[in-house]
C-alpha atoms as a PDB file:
ATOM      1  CA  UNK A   1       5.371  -9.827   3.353  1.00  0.00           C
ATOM      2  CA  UNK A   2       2.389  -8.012   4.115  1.00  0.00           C
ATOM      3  CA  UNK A   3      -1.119  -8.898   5.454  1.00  0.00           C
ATOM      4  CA  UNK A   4      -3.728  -7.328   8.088  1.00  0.00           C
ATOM      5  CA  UNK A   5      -5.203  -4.826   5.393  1.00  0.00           C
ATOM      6  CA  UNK A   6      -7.415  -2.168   7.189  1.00  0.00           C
ATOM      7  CA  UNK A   7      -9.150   0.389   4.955  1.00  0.00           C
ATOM      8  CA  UNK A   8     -10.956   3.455   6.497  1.00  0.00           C
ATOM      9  CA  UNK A   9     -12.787   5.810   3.899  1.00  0.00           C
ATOM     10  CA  UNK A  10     -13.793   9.528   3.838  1.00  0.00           C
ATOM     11  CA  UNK A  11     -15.322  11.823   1.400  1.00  0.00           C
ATOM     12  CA  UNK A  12     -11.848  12.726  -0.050  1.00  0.00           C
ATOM     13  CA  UNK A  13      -9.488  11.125   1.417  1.00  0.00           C
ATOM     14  CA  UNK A  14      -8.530   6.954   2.685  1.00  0.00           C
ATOM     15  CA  UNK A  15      -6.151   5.366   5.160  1.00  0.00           C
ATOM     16  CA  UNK A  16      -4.827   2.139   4.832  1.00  0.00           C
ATOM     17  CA  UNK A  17      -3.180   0.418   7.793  1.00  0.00           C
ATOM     18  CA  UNK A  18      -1.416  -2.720   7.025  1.00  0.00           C
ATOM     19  CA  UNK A  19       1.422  -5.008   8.809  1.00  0.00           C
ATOM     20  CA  UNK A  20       4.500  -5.339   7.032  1.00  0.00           C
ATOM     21  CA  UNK A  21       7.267  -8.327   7.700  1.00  0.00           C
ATOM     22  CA  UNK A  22      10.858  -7.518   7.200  1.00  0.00           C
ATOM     23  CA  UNK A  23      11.656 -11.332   6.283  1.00  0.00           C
ATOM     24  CA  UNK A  24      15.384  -9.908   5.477  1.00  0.00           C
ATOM     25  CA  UNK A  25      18.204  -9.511   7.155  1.00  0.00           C
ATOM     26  CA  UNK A  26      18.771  -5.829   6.553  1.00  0.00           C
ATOM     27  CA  UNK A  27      17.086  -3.088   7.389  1.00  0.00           C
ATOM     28  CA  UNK A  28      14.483  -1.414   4.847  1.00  0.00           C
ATOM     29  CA  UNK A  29      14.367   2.408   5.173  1.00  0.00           C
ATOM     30  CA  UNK A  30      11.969   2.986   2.687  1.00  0.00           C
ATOM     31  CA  UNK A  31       9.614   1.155   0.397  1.00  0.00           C
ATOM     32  CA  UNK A  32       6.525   1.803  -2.408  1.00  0.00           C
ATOM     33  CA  UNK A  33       3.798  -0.477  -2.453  1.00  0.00           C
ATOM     34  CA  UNK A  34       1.042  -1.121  -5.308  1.00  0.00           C
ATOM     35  CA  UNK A  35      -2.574  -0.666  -3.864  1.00  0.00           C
ATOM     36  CA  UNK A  36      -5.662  -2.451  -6.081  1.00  0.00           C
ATOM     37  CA  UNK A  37      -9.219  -1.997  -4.965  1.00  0.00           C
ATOM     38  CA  UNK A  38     -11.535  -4.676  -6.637  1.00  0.00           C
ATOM     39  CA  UNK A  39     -15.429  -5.040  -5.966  1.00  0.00           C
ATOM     40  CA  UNK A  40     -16.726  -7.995  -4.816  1.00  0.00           C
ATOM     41  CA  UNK A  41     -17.366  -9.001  -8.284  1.00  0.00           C
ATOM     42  CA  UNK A  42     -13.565  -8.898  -9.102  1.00  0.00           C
ATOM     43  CA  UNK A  43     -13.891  -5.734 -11.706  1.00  0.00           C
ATOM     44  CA  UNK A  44     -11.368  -3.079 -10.620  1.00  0.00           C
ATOM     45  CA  UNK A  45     -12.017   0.122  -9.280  1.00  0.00           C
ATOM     46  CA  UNK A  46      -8.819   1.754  -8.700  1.00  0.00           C
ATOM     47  CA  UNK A  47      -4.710   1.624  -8.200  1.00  0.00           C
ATOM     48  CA  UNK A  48      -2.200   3.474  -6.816  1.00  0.00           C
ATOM     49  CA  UNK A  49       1.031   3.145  -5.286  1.00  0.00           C
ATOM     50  CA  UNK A  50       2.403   4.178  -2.448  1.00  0.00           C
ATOM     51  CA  UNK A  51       5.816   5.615  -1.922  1.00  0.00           C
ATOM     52  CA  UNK A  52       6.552   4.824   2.338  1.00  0.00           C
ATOM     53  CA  UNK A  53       9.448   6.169   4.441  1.00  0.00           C
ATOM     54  CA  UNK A  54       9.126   3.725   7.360  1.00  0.00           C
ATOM     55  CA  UNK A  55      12.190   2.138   8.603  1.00  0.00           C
ATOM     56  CA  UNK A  56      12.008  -1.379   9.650  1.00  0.00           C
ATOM     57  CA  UNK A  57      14.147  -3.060  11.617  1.00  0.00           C
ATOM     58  CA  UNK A  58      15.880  -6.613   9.909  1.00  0.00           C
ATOM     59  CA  UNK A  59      13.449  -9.707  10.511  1.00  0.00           C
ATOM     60  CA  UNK A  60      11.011  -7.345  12.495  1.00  0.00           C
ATOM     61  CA  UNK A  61       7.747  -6.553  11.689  1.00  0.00           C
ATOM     62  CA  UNK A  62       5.742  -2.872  11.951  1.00  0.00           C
ATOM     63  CA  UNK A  63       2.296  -1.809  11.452  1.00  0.00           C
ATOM     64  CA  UNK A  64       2.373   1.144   8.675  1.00  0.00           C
ATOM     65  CA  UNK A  65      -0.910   3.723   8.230  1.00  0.00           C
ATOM     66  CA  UNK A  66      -0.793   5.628   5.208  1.00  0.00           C
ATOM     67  CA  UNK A  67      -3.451   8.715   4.667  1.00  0.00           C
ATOM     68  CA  UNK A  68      -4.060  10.011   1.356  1.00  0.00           C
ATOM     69  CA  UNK A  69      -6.575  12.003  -0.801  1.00  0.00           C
ATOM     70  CA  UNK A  70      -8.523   9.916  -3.474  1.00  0.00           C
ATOM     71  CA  UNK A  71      -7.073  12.048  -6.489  1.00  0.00           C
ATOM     72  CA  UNK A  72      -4.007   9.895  -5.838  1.00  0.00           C
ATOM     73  CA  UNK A  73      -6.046   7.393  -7.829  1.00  0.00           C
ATOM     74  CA  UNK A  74      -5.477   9.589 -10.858  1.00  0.00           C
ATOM     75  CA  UNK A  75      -7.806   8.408 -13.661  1.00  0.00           C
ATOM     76  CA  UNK A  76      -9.521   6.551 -11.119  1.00  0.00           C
ATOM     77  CA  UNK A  77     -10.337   8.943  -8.588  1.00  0.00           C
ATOM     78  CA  UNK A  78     -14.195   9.288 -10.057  1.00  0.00           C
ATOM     79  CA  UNK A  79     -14.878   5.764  -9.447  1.00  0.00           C
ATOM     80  CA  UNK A  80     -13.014   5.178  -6.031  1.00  0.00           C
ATOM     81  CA  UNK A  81     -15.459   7.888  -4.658  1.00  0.00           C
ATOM     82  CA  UNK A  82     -18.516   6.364  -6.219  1.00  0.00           C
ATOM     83  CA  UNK A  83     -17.132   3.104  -4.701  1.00  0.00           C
ATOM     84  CA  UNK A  84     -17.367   4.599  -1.327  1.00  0.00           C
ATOM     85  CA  UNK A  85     -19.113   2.927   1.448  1.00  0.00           C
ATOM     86  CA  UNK A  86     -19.099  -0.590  -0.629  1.00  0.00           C
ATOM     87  CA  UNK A  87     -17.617  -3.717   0.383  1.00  0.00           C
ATOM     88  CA  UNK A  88     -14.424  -3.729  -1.710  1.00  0.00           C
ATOM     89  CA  UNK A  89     -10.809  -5.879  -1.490  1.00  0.00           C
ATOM     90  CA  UNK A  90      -7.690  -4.553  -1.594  1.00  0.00           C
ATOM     91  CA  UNK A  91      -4.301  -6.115  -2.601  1.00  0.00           C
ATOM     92  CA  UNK A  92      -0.869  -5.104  -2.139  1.00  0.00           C
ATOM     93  CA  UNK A  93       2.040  -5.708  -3.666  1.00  0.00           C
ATOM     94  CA  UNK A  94       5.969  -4.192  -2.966  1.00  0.00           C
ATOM     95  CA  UNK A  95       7.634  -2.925  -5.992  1.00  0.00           C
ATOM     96  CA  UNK A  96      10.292  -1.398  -4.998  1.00  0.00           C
ATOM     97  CA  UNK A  97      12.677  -2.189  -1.386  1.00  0.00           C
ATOM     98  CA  UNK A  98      15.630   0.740  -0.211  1.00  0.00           C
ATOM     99  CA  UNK A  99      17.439  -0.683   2.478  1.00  0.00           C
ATOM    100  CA  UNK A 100      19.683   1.104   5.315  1.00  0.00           C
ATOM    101  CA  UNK A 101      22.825  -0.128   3.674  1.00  0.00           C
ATOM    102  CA  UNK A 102      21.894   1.286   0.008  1.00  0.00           C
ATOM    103  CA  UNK A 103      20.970  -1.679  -1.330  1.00  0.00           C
ATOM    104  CA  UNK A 104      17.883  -1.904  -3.262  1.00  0.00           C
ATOM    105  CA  UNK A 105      15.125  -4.469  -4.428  1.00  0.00           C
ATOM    106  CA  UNK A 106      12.442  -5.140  -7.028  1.00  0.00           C
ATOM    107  CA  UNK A 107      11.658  -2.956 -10.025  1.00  0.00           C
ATOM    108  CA  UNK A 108      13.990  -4.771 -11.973  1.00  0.00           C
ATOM    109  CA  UNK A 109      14.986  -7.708  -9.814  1.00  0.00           C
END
């Protein structure tokens, strides 16, 4: 589960600083996570995902920051940095779960 999305912009680059909940019990060691930025008016500006190596305890919880240049964006790197400065929502999603035993989740699940 995530929630607590915190955006911080820059001319090239973006952090994102979110809180993630391990509901499981076993450990994650690593994780990707689907980013959307919508306007206010619901059009989309820009996805991406985002591949984390943060190890998190079983039913714990961690803040996670994640830096990155715009040109992640790909395709959309033109209009995240036109969108820059205006009010905009983000989602996240987790795609994918490794956890510390070898396990893994989503994808295909």
């Amino acid at each position: 589960m995530l929630d607590g999305v915190g955006v911080r912009e820059a001319d090239r680059s973006m952090r994102v600083r979110y809180t993630v909940h391990n509901l499981s019990s076993k450990a994650i060691s690593r994780f990707d996570v689907a980013l959307e930025a919508d306007g206010t008016d619901g059009a989309r500006i820009g996805t991406t995902e985002l591949h984390m190596a943060t190890p998190i305890a079983a039913r714990a919880s961690s803040s996670v920051v994640k830096a990155f240049p715009y040109t992640q964006f790909g395709d959309d790197t033109g209009a995240m940095r036109e969108a820059l400065g205006k009010p905009k929502r983000f989602f996240l999603l987790v795609k994918w779960i490794k956890f510390a035993d070898g396990s893994e989740a989503g994808y295909d699940d």
